[in-house]
Protein backbone atom coordinates (compact mmCIF):
# COMPACT_ATOMS: atom_id res chain seq x y z
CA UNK A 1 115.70 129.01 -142.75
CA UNK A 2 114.47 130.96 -139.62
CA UNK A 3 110.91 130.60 -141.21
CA UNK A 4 111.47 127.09 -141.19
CA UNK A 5 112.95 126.37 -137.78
CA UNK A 6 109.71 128.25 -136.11
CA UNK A 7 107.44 125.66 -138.23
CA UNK A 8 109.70 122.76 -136.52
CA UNK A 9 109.18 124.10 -133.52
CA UNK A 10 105.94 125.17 -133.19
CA UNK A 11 104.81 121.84 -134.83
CA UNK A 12 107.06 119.67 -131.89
CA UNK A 13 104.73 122.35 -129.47
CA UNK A 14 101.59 121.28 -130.38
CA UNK A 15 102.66 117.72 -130.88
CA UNK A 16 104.19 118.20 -126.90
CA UNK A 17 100.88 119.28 -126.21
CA UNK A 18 98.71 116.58 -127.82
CA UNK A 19 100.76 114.01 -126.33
CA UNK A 20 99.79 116.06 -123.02
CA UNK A 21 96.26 116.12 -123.81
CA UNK A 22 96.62 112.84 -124.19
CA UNK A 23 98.27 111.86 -121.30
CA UNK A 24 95.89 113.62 -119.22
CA UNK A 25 92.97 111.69 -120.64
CA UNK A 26 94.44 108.58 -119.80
CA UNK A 27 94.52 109.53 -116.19
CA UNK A 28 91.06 111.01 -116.10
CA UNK A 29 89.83 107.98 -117.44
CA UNK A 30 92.14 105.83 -114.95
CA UNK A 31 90.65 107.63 -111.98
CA UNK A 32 87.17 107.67 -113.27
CA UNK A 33 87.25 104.26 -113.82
CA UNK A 34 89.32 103.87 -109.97
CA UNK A 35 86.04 106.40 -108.41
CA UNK A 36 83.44 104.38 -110.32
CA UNK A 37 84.46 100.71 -108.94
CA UNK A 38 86.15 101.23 -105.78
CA UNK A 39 83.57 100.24 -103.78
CA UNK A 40 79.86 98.24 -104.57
CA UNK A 41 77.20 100.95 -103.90
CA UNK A 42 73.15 101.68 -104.06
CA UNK A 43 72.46 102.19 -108.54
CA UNK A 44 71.17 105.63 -106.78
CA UNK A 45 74.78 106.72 -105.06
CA UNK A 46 76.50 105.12 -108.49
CA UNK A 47 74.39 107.50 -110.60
CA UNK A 48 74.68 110.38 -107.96
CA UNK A 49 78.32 110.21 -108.70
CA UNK A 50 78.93 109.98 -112.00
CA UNK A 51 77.95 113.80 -113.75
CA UNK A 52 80.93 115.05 -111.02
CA UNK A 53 83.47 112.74 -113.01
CA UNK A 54 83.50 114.74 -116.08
CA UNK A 55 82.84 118.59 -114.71
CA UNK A 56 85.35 119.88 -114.96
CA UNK A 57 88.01 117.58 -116.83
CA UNK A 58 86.33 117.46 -120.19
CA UNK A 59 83.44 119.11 -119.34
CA UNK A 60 81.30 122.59 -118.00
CA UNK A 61 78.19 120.50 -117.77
CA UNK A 62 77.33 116.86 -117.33
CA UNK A 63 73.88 115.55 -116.95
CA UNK A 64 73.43 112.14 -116.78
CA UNK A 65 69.71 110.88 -117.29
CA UNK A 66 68.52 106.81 -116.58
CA UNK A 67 65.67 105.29 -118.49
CA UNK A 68 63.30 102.95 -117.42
CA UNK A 69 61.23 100.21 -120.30
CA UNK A 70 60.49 101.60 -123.28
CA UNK A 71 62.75 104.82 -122.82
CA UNK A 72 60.82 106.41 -120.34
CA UNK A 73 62.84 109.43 -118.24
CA UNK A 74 63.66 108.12 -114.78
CA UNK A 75 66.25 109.63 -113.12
CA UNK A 76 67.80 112.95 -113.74
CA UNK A 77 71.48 113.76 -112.19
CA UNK A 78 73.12 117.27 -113.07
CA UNK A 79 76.99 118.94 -112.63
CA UNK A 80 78.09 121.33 -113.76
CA UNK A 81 81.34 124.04 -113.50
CA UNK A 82 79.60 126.37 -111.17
CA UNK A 83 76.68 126.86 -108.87
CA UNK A 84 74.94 129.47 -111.77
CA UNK A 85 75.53 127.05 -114.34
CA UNK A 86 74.18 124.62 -112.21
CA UNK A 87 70.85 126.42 -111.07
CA UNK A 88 70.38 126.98 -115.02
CA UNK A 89 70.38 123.34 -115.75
CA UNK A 90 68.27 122.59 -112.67
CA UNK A 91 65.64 124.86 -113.65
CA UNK A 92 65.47 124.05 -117.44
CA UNK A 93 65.39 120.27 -116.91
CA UNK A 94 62.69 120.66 -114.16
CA UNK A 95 60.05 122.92 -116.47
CA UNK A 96 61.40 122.31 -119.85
CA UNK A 97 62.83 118.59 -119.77
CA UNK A 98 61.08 115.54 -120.24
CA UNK A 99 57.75 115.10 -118.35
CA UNK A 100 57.75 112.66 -115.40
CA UNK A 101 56.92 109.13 -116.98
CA UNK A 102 57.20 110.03 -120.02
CA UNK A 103 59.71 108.43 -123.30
CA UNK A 104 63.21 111.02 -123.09
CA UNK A 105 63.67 112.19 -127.06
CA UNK A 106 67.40 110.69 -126.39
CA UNK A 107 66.47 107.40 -126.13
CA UNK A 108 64.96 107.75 -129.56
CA UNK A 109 68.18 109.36 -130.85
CA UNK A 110 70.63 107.05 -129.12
CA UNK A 111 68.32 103.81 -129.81
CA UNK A 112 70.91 102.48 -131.84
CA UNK A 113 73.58 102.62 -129.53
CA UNK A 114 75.92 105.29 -131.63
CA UNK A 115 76.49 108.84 -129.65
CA UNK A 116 75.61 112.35 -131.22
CA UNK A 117 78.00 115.11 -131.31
CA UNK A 118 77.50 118.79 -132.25
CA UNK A 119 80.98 120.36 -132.49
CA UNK A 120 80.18 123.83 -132.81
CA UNK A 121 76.45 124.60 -131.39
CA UNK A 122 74.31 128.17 -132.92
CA UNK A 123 72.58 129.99 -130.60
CA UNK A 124 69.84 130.82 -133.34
CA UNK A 125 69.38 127.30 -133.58
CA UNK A 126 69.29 126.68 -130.00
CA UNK A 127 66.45 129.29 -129.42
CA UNK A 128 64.62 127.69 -132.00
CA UNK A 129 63.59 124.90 -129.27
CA UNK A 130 62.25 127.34 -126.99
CA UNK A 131 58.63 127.67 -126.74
CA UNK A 132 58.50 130.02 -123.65
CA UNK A 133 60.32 133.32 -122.97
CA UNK A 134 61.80 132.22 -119.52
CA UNK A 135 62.80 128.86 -121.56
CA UNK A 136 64.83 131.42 -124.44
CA UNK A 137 66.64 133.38 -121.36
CA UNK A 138 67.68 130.48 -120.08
CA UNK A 139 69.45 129.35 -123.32
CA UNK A 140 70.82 132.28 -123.89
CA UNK A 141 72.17 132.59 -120.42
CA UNK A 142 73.80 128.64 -120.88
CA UNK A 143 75.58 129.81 -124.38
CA UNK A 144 76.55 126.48 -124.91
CA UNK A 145 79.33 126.08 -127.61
CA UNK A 146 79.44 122.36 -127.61
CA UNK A 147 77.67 118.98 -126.96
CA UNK A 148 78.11 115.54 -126.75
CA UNK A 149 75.14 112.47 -126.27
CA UNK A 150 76.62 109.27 -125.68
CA UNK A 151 74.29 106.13 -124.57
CA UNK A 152 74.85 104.49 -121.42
CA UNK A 153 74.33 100.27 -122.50
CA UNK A 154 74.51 97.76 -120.26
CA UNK A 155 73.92 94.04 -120.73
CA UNK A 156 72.70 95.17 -124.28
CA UNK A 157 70.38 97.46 -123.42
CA UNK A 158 70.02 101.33 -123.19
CA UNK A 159 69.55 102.11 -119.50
CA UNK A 160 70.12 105.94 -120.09
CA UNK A 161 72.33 108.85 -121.41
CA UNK A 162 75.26 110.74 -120.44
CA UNK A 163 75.77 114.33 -122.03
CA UNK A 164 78.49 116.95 -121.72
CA UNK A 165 78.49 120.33 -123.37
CA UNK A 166 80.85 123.27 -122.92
CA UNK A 167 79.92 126.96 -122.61
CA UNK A 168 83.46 128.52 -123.58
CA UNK A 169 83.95 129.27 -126.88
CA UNK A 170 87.53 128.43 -127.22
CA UNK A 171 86.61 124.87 -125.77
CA UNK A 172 84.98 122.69 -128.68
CA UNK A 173 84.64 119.31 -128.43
CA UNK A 174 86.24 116.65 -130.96
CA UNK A 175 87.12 113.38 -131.95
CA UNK A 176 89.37 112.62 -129.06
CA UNK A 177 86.70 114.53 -126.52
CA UNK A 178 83.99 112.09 -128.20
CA UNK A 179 86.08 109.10 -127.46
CA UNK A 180 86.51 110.00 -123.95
CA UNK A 181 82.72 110.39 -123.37
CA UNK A 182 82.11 107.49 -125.00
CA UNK A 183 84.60 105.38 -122.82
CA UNK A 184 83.12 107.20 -119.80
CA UNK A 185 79.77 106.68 -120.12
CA UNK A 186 80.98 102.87 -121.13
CA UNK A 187 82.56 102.61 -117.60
CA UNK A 188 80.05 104.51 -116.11
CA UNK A 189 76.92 101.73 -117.43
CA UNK A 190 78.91 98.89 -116.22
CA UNK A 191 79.38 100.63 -112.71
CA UNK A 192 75.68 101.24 -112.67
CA UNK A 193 74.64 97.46 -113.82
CA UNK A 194 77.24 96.20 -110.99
CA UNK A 195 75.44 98.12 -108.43
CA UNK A 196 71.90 96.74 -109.79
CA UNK A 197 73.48 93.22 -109.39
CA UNK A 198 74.65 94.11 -106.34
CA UNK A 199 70.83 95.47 -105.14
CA UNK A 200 69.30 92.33 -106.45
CA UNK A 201 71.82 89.74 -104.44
CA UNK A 202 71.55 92.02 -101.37
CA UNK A 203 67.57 91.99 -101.67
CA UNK A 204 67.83 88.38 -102.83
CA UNK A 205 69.82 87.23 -99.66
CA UNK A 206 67.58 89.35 -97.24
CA UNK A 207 64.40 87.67 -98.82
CA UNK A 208 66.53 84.31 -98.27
CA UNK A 209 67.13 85.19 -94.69
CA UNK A 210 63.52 86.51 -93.98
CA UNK A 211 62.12 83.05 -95.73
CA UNK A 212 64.36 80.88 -93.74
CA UNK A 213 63.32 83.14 -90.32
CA UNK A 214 59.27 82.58 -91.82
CA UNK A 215 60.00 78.81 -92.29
CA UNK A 216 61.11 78.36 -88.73
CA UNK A 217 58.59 80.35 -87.02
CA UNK A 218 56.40 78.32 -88.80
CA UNK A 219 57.72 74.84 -88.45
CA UNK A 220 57.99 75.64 -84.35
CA UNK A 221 54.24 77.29 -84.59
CA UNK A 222 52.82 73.97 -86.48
CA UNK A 223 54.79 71.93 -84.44
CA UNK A 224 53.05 73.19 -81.30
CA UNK A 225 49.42 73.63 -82.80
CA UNK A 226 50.04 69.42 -84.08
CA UNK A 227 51.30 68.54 -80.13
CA UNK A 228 47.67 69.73 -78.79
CA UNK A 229 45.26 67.76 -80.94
CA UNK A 230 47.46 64.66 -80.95
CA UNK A 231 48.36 64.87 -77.44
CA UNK A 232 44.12 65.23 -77.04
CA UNK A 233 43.77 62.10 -79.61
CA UNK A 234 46.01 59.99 -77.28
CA UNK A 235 44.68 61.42 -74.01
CA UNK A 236 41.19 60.23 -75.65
CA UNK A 237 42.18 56.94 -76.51
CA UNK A 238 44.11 56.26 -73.40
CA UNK A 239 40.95 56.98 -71.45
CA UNK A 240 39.03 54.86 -73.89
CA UNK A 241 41.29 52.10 -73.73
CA UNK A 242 42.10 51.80 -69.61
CA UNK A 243 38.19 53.01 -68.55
CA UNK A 244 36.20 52.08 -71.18
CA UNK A 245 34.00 49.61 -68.97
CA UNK A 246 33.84 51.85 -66.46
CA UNK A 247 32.59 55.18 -68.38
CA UNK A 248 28.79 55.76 -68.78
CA UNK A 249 27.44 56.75 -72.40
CA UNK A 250 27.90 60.44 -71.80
CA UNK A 251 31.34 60.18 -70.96
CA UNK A 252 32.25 58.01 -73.64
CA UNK A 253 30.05 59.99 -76.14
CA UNK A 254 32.42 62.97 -74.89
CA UNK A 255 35.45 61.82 -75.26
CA UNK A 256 34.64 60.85 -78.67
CA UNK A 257 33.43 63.81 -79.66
CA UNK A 258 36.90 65.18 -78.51
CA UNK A 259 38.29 62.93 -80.02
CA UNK A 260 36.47 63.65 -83.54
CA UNK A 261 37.08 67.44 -82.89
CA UNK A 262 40.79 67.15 -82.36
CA UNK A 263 40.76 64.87 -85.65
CA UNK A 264 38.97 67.52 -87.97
CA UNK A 265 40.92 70.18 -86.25
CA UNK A 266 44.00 68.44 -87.57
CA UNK A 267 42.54 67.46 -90.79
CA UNK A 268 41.40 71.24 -91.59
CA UNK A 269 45.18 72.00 -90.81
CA UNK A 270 46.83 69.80 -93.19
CA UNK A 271 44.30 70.48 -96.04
CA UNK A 272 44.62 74.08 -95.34
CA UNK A 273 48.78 73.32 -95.64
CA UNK A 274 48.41 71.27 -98.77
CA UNK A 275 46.19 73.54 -100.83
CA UNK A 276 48.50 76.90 -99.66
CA UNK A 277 51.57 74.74 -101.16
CA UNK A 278 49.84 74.21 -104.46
CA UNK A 279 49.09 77.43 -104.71
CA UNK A 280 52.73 78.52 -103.68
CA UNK A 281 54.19 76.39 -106.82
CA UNK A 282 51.89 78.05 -109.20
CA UNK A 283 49.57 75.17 -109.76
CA UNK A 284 46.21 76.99 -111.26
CA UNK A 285 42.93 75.85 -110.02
CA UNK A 286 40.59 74.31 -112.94
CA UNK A 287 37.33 75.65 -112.57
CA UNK A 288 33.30 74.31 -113.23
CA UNK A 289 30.11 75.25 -113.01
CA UNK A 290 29.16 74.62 -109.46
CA UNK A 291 25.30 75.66 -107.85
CA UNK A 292 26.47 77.86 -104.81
CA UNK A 293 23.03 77.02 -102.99
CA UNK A 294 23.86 73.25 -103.14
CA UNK A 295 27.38 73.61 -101.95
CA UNK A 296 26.53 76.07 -99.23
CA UNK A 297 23.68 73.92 -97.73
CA UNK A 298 25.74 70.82 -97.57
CA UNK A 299 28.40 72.41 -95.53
CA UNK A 300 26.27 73.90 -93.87
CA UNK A 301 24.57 69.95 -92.65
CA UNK A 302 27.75 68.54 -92.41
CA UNK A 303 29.25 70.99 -89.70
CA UNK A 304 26.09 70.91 -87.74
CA UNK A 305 26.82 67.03 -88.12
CA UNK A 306 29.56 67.53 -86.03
CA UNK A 307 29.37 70.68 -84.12
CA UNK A 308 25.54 69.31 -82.71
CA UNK A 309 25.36 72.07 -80.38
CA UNK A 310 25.89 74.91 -83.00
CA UNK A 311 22.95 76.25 -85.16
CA UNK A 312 23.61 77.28 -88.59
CA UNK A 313 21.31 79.21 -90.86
CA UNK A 314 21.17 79.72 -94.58
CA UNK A 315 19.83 81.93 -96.80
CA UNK A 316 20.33 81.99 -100.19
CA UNK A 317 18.29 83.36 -103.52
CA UNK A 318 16.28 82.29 -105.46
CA UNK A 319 18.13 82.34 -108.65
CA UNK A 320 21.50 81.80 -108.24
CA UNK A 321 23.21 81.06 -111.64
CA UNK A 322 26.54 78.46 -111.83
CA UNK A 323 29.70 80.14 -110.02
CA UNK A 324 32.69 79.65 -112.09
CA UNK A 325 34.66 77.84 -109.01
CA UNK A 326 36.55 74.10 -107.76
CA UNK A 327 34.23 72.49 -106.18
CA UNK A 328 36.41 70.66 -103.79
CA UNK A 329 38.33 73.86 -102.80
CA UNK A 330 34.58 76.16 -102.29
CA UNK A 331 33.71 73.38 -99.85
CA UNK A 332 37.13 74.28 -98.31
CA UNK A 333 36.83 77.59 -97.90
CA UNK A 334 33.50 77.14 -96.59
CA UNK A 335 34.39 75.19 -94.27
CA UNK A 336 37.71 77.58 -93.33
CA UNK A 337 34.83 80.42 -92.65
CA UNK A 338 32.18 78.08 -90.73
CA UNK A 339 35.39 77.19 -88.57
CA UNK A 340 36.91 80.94 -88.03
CA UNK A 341 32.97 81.85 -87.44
CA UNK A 342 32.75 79.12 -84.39
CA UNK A 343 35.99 79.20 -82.98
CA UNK A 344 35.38 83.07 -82.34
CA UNK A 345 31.27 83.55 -81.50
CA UNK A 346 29.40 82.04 -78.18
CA UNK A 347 28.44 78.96 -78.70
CA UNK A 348 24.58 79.59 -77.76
CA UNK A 349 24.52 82.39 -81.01
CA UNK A 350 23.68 80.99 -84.34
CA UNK A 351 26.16 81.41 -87.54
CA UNK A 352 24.80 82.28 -90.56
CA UNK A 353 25.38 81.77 -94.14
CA UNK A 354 24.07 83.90 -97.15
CA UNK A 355 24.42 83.27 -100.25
CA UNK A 356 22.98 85.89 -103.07
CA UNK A 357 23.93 87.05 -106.98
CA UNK A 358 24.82 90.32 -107.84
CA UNK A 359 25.22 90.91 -111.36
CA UNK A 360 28.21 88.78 -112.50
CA UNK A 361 29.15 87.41 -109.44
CA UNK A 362 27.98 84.66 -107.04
CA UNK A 363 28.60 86.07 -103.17
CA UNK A 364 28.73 83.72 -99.96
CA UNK A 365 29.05 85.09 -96.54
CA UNK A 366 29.20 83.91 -93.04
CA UNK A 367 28.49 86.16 -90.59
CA UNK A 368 28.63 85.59 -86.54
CA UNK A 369 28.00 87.12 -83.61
CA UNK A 370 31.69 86.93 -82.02
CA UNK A 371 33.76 89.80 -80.61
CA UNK A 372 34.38 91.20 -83.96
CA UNK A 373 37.75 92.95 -85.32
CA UNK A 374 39.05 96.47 -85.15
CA UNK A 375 38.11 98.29 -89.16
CA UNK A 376 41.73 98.67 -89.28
CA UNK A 377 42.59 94.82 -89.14
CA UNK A 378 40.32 94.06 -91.84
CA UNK A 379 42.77 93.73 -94.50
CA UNK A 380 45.47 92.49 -92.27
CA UNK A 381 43.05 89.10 -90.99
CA UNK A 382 44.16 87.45 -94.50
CA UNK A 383 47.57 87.71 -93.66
CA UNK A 384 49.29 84.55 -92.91
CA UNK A 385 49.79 83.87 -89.91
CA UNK A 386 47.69 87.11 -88.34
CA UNK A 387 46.22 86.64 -85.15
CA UNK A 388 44.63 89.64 -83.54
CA UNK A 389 45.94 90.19 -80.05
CA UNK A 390 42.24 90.73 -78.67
CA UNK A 391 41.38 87.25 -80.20
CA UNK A 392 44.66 84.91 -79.99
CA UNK A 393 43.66 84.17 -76.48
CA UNK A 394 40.00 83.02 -77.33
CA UNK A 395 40.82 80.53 -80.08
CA UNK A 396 43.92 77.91 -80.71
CA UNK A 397 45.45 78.27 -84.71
CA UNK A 398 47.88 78.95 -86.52
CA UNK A 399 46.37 81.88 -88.34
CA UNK A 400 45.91 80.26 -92.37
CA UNK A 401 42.56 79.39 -92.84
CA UNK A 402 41.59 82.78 -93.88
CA UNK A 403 45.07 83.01 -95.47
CA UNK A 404 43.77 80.06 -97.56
CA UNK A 405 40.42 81.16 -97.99
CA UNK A 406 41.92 84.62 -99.62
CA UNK A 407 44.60 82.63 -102.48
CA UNK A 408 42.19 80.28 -103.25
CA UNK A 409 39.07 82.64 -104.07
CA UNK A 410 41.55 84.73 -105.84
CA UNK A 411 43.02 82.18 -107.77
CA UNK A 412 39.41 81.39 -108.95
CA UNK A 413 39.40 85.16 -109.86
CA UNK A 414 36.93 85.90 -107.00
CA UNK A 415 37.39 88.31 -104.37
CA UNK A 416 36.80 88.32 -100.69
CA UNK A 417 36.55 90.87 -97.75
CA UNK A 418 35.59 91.56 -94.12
CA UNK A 419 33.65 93.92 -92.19
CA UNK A 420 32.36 94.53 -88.81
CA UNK A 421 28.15 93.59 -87.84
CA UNK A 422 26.40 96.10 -86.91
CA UNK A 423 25.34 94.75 -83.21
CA UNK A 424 28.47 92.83 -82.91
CA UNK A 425 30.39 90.19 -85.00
CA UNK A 426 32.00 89.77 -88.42
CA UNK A 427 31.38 89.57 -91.65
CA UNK A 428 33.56 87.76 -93.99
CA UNK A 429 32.67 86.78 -97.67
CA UNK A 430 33.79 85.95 -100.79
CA UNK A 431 32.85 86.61 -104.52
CA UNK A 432 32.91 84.31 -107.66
CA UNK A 433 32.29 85.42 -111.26
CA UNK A 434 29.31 83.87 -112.92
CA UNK A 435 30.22 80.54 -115.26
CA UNK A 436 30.12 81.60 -118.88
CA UNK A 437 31.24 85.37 -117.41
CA UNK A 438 34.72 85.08 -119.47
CA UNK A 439 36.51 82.84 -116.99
CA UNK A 440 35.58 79.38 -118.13
């Protein structure tokens, strides 16, 4: 009977403490859960914290690992029970892990979505996954007893891994420590796919605000460069219309001429505006087989047939096969360079235009004799909008033909660039493929 009563009570012990165990799960997991949502952070400060939630409730070390596509090892966050332990890890998953960029074996293993368990791990076994002495010492040093791999899904997808393994050897894991982990790293993939969302709607709101800051710089910028050739067309007319008996032929050949100048000026502006908003909604530009030398030489005689005071010289080859291009948007980027070329060089210095093959592509460029840029605005003069500060004075704009001139050679899988003259001026060019070179 005595035998019996110390079966009773030995079995109400251990049921008292399972029911304890339990308990205490439920609150780990309540205050896990509590730490990972209590506030919206950064995916990096979410994934920071999460290895510290299970070391050392259920755990002696947590690492928590995040993939990027196709399984590849991203980021890498350890904790573990003490600072040894800790250095261990550190140094094994720095020079025996997964190589930077490369696909982690445990998205392989968890690729299904179901966690791994090992409830009682051999050190023989172990050691057989060392290739390197230092990599065996540090095994041996970690003794771990136990280890759990449980897959970190969010929206359907396996974004990375959570593992826990023990180093005492009266501290196993089982079923009720692999449904822990599993709930954990549950919680702990939701808390890192709220703090993605929350990354994309704060990015998405600055872009928002920067765009609507863009737009009305832009509106008040092309709202000021449209007031000065209108305000010249109606000064013109004015004059015209009150004086027009009593102007001689030069006077009245000069206020037409402004007159015409302010009109292209605004022309060039609104094309310029319309193609960059075709481009902008993804409209793709059809291309033809278009003769370079033709194109070039009647831009060439048509701004000479309006700028009469400006000389412009061409040179092209001989043999210049068909550029795959638009010919409606070449002429306008011609005419974008021809413009940038005279607004900036003396009016006495001729402009030139060369046009040449090299291999597979068909290059045009317009050089000048202007004040030139600094090498380290070269890039930046295709910016929309740029305007260097030792030219913005010279030269009224709004700073997008050049802008225009770089999406729409692009888009016709060309290429274009600048570069200083040698004895002054700029270079600026652009390069088309060859028709029949795989782009038709």
């Amino acid at each position: 009977m005595l035998e019996r009563e110390k079966e009773l009570l030995r079995a109400e012990q251990e049921a008292r403490l399972l029911l304890e165990q339990g308990r205490r799960r439920l609150m780990f997991l309540a205050d896990a859960s509590g730490a990972l949502t209590t506030s919206l952070r950064s995916q990096k400060m979410t994934l920071a914290g999460i290895p510290a939630l299970a070391v050392p409730e259920i755990a002696d070390i947590c690492v928590t690992y995040t993939f990027g596509r196709g399984g590849v090892a991203s980021d890498t966050v350890i904790a573990a029970r003490d600072q040894e332990l800790h250095d261990l890890v550190t140094e094994y998953e720095e020079h025996y892990g997964v190589p930077e960029g490369a696909r982690h074996p445990l998205a392989r293993l968890l690729s299904r979505g179901v966690p791994i368990m090992f409830s009682e791990l051999h050190e023989p076994n172990l050691l057989l996954l060392a290739q390197e002495e230092r990599q065996r010492e540090i095994l041996k040093r970690l003794s771990l007893t136990s280890y759990i791999a449980a897959p970190l899904v969010a929206a359907g997808r396996i974004i990375g891994a959570m593992t826990f393994a023990t180093v005492d050897p009266e501290n196993r894991f089982g079923e009720a420590e692999l449904a822990v982990a599993v709930v954990l790293a549950h919680r702990a993939a939701v808390a890192l796919d709220n703090a993605r969302l929350f990354e994309e709607s704060q990015r998405a709101q600055e872009e928002l605000r920067a765009a609507a800051t863009a737009k009305d710089e832009f509106l008040g910028l092309l709202s000021h460069e449209l007031r000065s050739p209108i305000t010249q067309i109606m000064s013109g007319v004015g004059i015209l219309r009150t004086r027009h008996e009593r102007l001689d032929d030069e006077d009245r050949k000069s206020v037409i001429a402004d007159i015409d100048a302010e009109c292209d000026r605004m022309y060039r502006m609104v094309e310029n505006l319309l193609a960059l908003g075709r481009l902008e909604l993804g409209q793709e530009v059809p291309t033809e087989p278009v003769l370079t030398r033709i194109v070039v030489e009647k831009m060439a005689a048509s701004f000479m047939k309006r700028k009469l005071d400006r000389v412009v010289t061409v040179e092209t080859g001989e043999q210049l096969e068909p550029a795959a291009a638009s010919p409606y948007y070449l002429e306008l980027v011609i005419a974008n360079l021809l413009s940038n070329a005279d607004k900036y060089s003396p009016p006495d210095s001729p402009i030139e235009i060369q046009a040449r093959q090299c291999g597979d592509s068909l290059e045009i460029a317009v050089l000048d004799r202007g004040p030139g840029i600094d090498p380290g605005e070269v890039e930046a003069i295709f910016d929309r909008f740029y305007r260097s500060d030792s030219t913005a004075n010279k030269a009224a704009g709004v700073g997008l033909g050049l802008t225009v001139c770089k999406r729409l050679i692009e888009a016709q899988s060309g290429k274009v660039w600048a570069r200083p003259r040698e004895g002054g001026g700029l270079e600026v060019g652009v390069s088309l493929p060859v028709y029949g070179n795989g782009v038709d």
